[in-house]
Protein backbone atom coordinates (compact mmCIF):
# COMPACT_ATOMS: atom_id res chain seq x y z
CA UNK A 1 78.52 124.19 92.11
CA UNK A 2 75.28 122.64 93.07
CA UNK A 3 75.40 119.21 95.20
CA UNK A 4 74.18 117.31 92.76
CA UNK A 5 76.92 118.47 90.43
CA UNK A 6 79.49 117.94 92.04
CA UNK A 7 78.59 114.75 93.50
CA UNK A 8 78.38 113.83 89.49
CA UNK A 9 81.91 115.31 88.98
CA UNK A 10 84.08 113.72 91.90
CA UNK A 11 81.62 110.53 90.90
CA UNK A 12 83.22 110.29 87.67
CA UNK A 13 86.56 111.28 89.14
CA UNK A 14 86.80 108.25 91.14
CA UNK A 15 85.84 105.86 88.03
CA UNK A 16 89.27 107.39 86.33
CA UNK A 17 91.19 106.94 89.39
CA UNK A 18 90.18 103.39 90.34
CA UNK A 19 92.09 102.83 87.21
CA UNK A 20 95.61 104.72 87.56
CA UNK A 21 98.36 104.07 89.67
CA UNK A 22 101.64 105.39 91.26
CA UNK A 23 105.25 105.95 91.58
CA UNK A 24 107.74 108.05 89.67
CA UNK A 25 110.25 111.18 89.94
CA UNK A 26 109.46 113.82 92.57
CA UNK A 27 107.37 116.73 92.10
CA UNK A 28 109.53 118.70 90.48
CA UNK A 29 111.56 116.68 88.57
CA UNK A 30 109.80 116.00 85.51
CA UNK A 31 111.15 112.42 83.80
CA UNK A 32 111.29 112.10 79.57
CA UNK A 33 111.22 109.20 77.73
CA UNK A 34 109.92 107.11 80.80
CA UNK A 35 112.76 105.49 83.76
CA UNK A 36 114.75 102.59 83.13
CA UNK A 37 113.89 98.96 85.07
CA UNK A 38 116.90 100.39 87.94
CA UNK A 39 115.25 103.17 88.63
CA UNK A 40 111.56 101.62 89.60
CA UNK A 41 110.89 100.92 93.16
CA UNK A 42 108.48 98.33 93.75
CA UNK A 43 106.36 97.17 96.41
CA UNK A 44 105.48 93.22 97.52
CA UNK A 45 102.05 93.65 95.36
CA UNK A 46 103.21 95.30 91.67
CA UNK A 47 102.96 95.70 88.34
CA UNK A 48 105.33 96.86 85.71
CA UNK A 49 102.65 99.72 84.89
CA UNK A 50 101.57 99.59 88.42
CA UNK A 51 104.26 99.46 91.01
CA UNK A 52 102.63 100.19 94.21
CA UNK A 53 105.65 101.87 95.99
CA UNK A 54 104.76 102.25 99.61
CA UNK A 55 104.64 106.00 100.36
CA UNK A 56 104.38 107.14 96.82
CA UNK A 57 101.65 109.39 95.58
CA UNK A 58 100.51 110.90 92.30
CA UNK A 59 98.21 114.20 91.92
CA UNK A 60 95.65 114.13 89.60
CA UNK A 61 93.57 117.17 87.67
CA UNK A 62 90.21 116.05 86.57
CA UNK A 63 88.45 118.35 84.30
CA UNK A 64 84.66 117.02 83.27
CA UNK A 65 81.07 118.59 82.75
CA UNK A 66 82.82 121.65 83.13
CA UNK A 67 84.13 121.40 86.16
CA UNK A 68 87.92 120.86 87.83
CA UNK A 69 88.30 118.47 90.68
CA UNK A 70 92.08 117.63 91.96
CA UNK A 71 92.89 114.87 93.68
CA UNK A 72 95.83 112.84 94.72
CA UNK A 73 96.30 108.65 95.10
CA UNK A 74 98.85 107.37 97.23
CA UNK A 75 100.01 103.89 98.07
CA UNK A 76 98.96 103.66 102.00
CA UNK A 77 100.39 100.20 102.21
CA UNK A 78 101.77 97.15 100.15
CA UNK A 79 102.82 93.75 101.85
CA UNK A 80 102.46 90.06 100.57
CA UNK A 81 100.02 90.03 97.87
CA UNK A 82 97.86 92.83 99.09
CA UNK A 83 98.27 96.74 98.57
CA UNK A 84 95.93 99.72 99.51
CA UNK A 85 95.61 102.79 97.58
CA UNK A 86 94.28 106.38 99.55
CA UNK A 87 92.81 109.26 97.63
CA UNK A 88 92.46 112.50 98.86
CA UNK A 89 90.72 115.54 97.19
CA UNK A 90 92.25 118.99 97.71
CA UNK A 91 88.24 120.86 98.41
CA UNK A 92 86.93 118.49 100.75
CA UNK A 93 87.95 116.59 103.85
CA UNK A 94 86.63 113.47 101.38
CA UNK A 95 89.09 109.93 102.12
CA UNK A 96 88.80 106.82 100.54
CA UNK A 97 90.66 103.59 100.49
CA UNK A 98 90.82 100.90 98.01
CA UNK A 99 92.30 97.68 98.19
CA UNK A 100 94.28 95.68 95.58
CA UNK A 101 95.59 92.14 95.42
CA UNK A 102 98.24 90.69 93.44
CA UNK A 103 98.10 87.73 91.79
CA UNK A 104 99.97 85.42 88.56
CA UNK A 105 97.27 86.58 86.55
CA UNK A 106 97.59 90.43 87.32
CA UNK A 107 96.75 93.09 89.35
CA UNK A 108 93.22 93.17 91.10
CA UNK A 109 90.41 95.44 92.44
CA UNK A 110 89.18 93.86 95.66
CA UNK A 111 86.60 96.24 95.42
CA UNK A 112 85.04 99.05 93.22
CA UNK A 113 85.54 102.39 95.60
CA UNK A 114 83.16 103.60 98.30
CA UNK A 115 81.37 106.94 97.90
CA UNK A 116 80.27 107.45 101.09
CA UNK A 117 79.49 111.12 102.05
CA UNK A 118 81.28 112.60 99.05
CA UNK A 119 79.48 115.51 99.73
CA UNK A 120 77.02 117.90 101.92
CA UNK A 121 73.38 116.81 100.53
CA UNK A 122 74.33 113.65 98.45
CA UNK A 123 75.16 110.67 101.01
CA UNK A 124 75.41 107.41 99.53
CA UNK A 125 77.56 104.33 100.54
CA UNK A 126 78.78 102.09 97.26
CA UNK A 127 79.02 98.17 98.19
CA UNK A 128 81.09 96.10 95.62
CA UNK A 129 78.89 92.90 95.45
CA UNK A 130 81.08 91.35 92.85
CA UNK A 131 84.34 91.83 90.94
CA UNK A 132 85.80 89.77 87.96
CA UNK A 133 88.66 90.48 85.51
CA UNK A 134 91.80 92.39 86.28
CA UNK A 135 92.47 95.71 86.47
CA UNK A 136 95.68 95.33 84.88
CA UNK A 137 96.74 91.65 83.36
CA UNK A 138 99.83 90.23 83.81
CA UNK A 139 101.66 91.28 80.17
CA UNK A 140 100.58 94.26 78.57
CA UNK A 141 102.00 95.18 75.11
CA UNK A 142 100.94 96.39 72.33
CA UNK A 143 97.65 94.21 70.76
CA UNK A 144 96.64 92.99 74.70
CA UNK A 145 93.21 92.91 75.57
CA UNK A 146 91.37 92.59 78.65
CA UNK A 147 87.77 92.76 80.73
CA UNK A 148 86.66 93.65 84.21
CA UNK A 149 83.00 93.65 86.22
CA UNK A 150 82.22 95.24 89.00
CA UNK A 151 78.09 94.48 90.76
CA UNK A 152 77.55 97.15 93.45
CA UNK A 153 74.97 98.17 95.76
CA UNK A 154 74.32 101.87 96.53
CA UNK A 155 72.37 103.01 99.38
CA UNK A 156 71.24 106.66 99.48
CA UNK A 157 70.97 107.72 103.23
CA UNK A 158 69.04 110.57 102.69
CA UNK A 159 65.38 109.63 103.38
CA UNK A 160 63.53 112.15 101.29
CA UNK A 161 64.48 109.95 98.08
CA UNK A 162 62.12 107.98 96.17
CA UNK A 163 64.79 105.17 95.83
CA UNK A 164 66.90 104.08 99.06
CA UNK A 165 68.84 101.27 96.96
CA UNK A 166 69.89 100.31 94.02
CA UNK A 167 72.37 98.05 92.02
CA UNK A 168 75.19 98.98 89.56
CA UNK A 169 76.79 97.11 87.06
CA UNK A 170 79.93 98.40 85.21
CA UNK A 171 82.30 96.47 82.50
CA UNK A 172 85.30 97.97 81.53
CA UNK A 173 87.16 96.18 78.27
CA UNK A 174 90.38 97.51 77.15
CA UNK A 175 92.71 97.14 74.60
CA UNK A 176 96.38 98.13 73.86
CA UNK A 177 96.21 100.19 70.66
CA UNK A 178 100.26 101.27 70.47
CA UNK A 179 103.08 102.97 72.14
CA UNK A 180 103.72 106.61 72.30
CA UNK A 181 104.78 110.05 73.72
CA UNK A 182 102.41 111.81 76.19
CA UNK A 183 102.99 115.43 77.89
CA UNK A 184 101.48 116.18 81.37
CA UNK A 185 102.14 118.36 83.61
CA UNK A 186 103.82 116.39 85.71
CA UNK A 187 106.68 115.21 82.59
CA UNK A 188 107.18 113.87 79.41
CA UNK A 189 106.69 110.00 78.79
CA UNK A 190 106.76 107.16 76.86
CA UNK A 191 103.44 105.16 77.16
CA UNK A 192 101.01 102.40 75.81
CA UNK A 193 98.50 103.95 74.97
CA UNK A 194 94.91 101.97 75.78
CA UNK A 195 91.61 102.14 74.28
CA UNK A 196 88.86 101.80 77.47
CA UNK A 197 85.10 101.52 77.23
CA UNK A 198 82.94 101.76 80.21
CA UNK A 199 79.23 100.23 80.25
CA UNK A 200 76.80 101.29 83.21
CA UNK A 201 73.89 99.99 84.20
CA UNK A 202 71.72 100.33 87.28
CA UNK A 203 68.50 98.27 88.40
CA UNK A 204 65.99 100.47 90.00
CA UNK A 205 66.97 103.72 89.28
CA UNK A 206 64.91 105.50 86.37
CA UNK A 207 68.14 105.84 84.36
CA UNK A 208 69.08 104.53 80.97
CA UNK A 209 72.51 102.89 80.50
CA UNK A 210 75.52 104.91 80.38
CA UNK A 211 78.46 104.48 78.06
CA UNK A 212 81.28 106.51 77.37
CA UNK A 213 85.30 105.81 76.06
CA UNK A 214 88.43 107.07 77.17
CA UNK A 215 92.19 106.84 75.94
CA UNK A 216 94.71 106.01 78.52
CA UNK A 217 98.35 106.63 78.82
CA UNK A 218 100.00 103.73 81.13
CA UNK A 219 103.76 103.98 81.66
CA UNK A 220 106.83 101.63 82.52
CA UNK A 221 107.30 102.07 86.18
CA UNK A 222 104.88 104.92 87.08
CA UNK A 223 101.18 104.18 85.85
CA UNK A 224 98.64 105.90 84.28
CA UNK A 225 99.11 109.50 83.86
CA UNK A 226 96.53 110.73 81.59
CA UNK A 227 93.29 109.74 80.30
CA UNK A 228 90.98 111.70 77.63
CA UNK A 229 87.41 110.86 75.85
CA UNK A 230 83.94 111.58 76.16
CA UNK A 231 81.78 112.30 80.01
CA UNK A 232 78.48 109.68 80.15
CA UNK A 233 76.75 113.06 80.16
CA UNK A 234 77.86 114.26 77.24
CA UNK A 235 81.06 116.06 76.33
CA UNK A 236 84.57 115.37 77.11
CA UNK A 237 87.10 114.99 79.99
CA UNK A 238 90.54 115.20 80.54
CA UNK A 239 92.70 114.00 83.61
CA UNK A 240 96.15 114.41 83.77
CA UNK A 241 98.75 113.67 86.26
CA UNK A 242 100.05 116.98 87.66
CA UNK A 243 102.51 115.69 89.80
CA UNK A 244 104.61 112.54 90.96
CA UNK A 245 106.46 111.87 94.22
CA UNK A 246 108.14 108.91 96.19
């Protein structure tokens, strides 16, 4: 896979996994039907479809423009109203953190996540200038709707580039469409099942707006463990949750 390529791939990655969270039966022990409110562990900073269980982690297979890229999000910490989320990818020494705040409102991106050095050729640090909206309200049910923004800066650090900066503006509105049943590899679930679009648009980079849409599976006491729809490239993706543990 060429640089640019796979910076494009684990790029897209990360703007499915901003959006999932964790916690959930061991690898291995694939859960049906979704767990019961006894058998959740939460942390401080949760969320019924987000509960932030210190230590827990969820593997994720992301398959776009042709290309796999695993990775795996765990909870690094969670105290007060504050949490941070780690993610990992299984062909790279690549780390990142994000940060997420808790509030009466919902759950909260402090910040949209950093791409710094994702890979050999293509180095360039993502800012979060701005962020608005949840990431998860508090109630979600069937017929909910809600918006986030994020305003970031990129800076390319490779000096042969035309550009060395540039700003990026994504808006994310979803929508609870229904409940149903979703199979991953990591179990069988009951879900709600979201509607997402995605809107991106950068200032002085000689590239048109991107849109694309993606259906999300969100379940009671584990988080999002699949999500399906078209690339911004063209063509479609797929990311499911291979495996659970906490």
């Amino acid at each position: 896979m060429t640089d640019i390529r796979r910076f494009a791939v684990l790029a897209f990655a990360l703007v499915l996994a901003g959006q999932g969270c964790l916690s959930g039966p061991g690898a291995g022990e694939p859960e049906t039907a979704g767990g019961s409110d006894a058998e959740i562990t939460m942390g401080a900073c949760s969320h019924q479809y987000m509960p932030l269980a210190p230590g827990s982690s969820i593997t994720y297979r992301s398959s776009a423009t042709g290309e796999d890229v695993t990775y795996t999000q765990s909870v690094a910490s969670n105290a007060g109203d504050q949490a941070s989320l780690t993610y990992t990818f299984s062909d790279n020494d690549l780390s990142l953190e994000h940060n997420i705040s808790c509030t009466p409102s919902g759950i909260f991106s402090e910040g949209y996540l950093d791409l710094n050095s994702i890979t050999g050729g293509v180095d360039v640090t993502m800012t979060t200038r701005s962020s608005t909206g949840p990431l998860l309200p508090e109630d979600m049910s069937v017929g909910s709707s809600w918006e986030n923004q994020f305003v970031m800066v990129g800076t390319f650090n490779d000096p042969s580039l035309p550009v060395s900066e540039f700003v990026q503006n994504l808006d994310i509105s979803r929508k609870v469409i229904r409940e149903g049943r979703v199979t991953v590899p990591a179990g069988t679930y009951d879900a709600l099942v979201v509607e997402a679009s995605f809107n991106i648009t950068s200032e002085s980079l000689p590239v048109p707006p991107m849109s694309f849409t993606q259906t999300e599976y969100w379940v009671k006491g584990i988080g999002m463990v699949k999500t399906e729809g078209s690339s911004p490239g063209g063509g479609n993706f797929t990311t499911e949750a291979v495996s659970v543990t906490r």
